[in-house]
C-alpha atoms as a PDB file:
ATOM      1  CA  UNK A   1     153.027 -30.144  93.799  1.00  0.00           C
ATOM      2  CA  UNK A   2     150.736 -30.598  96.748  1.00  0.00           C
ATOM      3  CA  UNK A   3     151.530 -30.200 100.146  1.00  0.00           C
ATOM      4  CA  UNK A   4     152.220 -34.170 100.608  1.00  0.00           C
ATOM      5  CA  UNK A   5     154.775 -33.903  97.870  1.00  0.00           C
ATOM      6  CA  UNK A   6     156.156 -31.177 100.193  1.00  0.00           C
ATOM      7  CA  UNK A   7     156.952 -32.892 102.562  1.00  0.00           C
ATOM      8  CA  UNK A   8     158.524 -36.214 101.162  1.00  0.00           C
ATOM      9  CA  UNK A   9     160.753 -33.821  99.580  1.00  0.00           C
ATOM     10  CA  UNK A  10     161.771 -31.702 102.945  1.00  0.00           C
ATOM     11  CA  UNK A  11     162.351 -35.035 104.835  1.00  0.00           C
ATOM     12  CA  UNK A  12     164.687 -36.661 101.898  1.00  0.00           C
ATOM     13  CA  UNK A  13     168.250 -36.975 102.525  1.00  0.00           C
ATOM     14  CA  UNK A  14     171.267 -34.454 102.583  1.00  0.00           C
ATOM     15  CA  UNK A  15     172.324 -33.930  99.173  1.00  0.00           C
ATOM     16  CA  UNK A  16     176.373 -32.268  98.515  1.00  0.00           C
ATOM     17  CA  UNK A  17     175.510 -29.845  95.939  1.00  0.00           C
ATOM     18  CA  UNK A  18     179.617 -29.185  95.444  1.00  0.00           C
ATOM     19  CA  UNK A  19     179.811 -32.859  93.989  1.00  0.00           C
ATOM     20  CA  UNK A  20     180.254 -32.621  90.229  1.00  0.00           C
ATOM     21  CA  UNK A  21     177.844 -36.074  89.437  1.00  0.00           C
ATOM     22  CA  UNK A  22     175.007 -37.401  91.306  1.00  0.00           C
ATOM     23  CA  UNK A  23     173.233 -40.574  91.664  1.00  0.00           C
ATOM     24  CA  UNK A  24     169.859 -40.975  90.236  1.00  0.00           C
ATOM     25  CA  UNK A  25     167.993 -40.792  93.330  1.00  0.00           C
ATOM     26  CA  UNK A  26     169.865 -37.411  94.213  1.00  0.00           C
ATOM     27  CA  UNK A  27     168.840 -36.203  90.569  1.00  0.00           C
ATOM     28  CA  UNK A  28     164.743 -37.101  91.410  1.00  0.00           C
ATOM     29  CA  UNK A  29     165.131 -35.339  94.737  1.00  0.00           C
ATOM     30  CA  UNK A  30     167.086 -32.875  93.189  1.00  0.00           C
ATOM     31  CA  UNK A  31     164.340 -32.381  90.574  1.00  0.00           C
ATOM     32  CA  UNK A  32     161.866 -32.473  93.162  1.00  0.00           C
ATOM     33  CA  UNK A  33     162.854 -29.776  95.141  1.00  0.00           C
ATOM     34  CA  UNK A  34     163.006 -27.330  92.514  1.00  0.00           C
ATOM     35  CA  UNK A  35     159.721 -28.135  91.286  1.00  0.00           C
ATOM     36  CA  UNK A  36     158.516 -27.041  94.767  1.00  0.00           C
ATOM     37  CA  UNK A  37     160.349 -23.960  94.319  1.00  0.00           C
ATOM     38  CA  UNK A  38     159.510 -23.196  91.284  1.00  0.00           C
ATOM     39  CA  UNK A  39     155.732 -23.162  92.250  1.00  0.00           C
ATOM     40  CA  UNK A  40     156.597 -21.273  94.963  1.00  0.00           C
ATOM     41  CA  UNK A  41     158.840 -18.577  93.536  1.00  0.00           C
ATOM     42  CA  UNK A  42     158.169 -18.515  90.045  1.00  0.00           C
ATOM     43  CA  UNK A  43     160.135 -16.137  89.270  1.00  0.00           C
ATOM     44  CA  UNK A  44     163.462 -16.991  90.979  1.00  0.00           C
ATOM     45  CA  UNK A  45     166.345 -19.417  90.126  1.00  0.00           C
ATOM     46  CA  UNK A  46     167.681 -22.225  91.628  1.00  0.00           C
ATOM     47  CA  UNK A  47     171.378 -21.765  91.294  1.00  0.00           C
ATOM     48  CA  UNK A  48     174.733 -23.992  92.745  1.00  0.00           C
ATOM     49  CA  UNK A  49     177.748 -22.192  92.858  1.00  0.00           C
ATOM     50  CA  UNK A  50     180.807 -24.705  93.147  1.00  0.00           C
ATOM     51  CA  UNK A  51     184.178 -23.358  93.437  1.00  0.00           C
ATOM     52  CA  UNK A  52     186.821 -24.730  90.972  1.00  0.00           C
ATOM     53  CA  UNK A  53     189.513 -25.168  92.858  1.00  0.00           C
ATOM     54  CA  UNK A  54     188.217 -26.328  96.405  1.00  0.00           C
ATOM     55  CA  UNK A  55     191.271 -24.305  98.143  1.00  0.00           C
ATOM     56  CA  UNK A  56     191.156 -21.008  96.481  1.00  0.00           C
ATOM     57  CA  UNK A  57     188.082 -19.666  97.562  1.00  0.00           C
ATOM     58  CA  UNK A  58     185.250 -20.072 100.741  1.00  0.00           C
ATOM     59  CA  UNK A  59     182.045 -19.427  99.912  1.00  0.00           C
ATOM     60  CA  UNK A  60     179.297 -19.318 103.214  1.00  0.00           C
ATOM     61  CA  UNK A  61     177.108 -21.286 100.986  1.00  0.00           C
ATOM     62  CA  UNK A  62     176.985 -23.090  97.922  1.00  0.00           C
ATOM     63  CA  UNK A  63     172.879 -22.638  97.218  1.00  0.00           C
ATOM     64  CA  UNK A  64     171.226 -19.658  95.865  1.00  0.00           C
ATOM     65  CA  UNK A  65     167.884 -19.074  94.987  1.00  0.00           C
ATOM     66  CA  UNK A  66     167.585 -15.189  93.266  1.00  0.00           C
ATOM     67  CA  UNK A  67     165.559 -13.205  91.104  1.00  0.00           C
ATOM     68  CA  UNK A  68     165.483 -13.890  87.457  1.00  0.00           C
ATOM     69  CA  UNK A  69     165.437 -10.384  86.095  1.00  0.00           C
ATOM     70  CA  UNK A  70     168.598  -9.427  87.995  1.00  0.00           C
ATOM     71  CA  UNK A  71     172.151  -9.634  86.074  1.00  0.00           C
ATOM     72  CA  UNK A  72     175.189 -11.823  85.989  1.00  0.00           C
ATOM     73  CA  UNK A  73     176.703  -9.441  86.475  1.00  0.00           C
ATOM     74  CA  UNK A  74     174.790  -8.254  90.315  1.00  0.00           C
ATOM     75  CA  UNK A  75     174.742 -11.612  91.188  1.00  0.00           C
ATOM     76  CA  UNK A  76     178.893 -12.020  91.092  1.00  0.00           C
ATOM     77  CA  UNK A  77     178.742  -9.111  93.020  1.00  0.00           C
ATOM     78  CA  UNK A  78     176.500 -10.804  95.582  1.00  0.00           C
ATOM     79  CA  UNK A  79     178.953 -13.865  95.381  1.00  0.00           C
ATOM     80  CA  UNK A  80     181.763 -11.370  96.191  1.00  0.00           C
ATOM     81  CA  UNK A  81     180.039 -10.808  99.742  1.00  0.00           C
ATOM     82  CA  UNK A  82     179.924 -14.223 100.449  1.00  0.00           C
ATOM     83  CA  UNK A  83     183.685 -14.913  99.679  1.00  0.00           C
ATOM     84  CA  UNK A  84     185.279 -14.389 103.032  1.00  0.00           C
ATOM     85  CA  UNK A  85     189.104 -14.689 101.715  1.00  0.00           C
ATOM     86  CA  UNK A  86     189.159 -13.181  98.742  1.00  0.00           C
ATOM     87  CA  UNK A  87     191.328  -9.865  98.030  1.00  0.00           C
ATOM     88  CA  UNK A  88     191.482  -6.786  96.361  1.00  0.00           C
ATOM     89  CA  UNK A  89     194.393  -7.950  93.390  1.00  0.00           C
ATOM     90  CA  UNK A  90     192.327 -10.701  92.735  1.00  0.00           C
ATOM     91  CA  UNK A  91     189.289 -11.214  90.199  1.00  0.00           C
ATOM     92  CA  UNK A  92     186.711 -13.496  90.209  1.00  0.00           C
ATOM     93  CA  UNK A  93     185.124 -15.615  87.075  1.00  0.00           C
ATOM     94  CA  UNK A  94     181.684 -17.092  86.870  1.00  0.00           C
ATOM     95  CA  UNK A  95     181.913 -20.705  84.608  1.00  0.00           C
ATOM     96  CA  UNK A  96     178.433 -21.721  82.912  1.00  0.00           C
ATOM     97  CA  UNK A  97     179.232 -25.311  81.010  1.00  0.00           C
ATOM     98  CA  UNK A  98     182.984 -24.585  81.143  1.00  0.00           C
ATOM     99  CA  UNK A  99     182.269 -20.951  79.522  1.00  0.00           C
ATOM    100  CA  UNK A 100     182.161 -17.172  80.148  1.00  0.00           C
ATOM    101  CA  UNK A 101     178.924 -15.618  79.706  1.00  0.00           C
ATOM    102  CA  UNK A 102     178.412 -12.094  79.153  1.00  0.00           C
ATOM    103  CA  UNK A 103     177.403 -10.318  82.583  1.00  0.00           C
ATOM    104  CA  UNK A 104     175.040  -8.144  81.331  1.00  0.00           C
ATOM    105  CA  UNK A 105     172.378 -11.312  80.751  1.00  0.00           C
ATOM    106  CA  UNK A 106     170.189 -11.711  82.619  1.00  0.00           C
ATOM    107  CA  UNK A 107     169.763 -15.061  84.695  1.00  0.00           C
ATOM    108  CA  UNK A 108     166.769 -16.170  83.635  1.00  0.00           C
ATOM    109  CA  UNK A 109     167.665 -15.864  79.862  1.00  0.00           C
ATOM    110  CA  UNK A 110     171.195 -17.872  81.084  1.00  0.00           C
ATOM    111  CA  UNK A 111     168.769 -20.385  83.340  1.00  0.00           C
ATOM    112  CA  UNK A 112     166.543 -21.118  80.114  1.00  0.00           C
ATOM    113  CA  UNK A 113     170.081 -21.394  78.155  1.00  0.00           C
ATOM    114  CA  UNK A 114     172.656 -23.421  80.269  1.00  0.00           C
ATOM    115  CA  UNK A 115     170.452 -25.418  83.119  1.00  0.00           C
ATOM    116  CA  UNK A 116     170.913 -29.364  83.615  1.00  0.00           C
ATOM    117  CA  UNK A 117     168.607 -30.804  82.086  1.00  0.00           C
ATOM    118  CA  UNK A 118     168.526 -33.739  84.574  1.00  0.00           C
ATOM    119  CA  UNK A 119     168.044 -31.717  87.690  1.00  0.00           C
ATOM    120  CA  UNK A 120     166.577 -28.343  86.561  1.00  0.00           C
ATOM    121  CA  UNK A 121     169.175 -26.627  88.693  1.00  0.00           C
ATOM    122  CA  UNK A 122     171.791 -23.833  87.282  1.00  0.00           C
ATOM    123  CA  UNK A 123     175.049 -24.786  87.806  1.00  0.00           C
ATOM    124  CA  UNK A 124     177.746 -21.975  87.862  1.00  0.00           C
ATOM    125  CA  UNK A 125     181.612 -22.805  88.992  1.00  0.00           C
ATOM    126  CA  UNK A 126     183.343 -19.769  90.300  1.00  0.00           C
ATOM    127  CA  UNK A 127     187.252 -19.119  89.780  1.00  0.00           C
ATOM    128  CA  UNK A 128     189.558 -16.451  91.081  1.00  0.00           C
ATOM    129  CA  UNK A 129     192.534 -15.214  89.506  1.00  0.00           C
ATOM    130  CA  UNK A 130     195.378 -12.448  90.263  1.00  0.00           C
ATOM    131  CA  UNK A 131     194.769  -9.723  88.291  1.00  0.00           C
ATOM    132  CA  UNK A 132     197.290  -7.321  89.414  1.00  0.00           C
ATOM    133  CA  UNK A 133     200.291  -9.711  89.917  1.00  0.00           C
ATOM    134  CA  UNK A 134     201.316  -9.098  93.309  1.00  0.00           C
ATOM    135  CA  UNK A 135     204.781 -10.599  92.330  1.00  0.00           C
ATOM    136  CA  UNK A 136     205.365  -8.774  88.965  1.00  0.00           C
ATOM    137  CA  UNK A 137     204.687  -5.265  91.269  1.00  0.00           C
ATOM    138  CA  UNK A 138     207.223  -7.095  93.802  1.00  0.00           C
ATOM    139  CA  UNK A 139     209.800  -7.880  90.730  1.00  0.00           C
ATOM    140  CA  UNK A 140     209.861  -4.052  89.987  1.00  0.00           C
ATOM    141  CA  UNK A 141     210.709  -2.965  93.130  1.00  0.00           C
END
């Protein structure tokens, strides 16, 4: 893209990334934008984290752009940082099309894989669960 395209892209309008469908227009812009990023940073990936259950967890942001030879694994571990109520009994799950996928891929490998193929973008919904059971430890006391 040139550096007109640039610019029609940085002055389109405020897209929610959380939202699970998007109009066509957001899927062009969308689309777009990534392209620009992708020239750019050819080597990173676009990635939207949406939490499953809108209550459970606060991420500080929802849009990640990281490198492709790093881990599912490092980048939950990023995602842990950027939780800001999330505690230590509890264990967090990274959803790729409604699936677990092994950690140890990389995310490019996953990108190539699992990525929309309407908007280009990686799409990953994080869960938390209790993994210790605060109440069962409570029941045995």
């Amino acid at each position: 893209m040139d550096k007109i395209n640039e610019d029609v892209v940085k002055r389109q309008i405020k897209i929610d990334y959380t939202k699970k469908e998007f109009t066509e227009e957001e899927k062009n812009i969308i689309r777009n934008e990534i392209e620009v990023v992708k020239q750019k940073y050819p080597n990173y990936i676009p990635i939207i984290v949406r939490v499953h259950d809108n209550k459970s967890i606060k991420l500080t942001k929802s849009k990640y752009l990281v490198g492709g030879e790093i881990t599912l694994g490092q980048f939950l571990s990023i995602l842990r940082k950027k939780i800001t109520n999330i505690k230590s009994t509890e264990s967090i799950y990274l959803l790729i099309n409604n699936t677990l996928v092994p950690i140890t891929l990389p995310i490019f490998m996953i990108y190539n894989e699992k990525k929309d193929p309407e908007t280009n973008m990686l799409y990953i919904t994080i869960c938390k669960e209790n993994t210790f059971g605060t109440n069962f430890i409570k029941k045995l006391n």
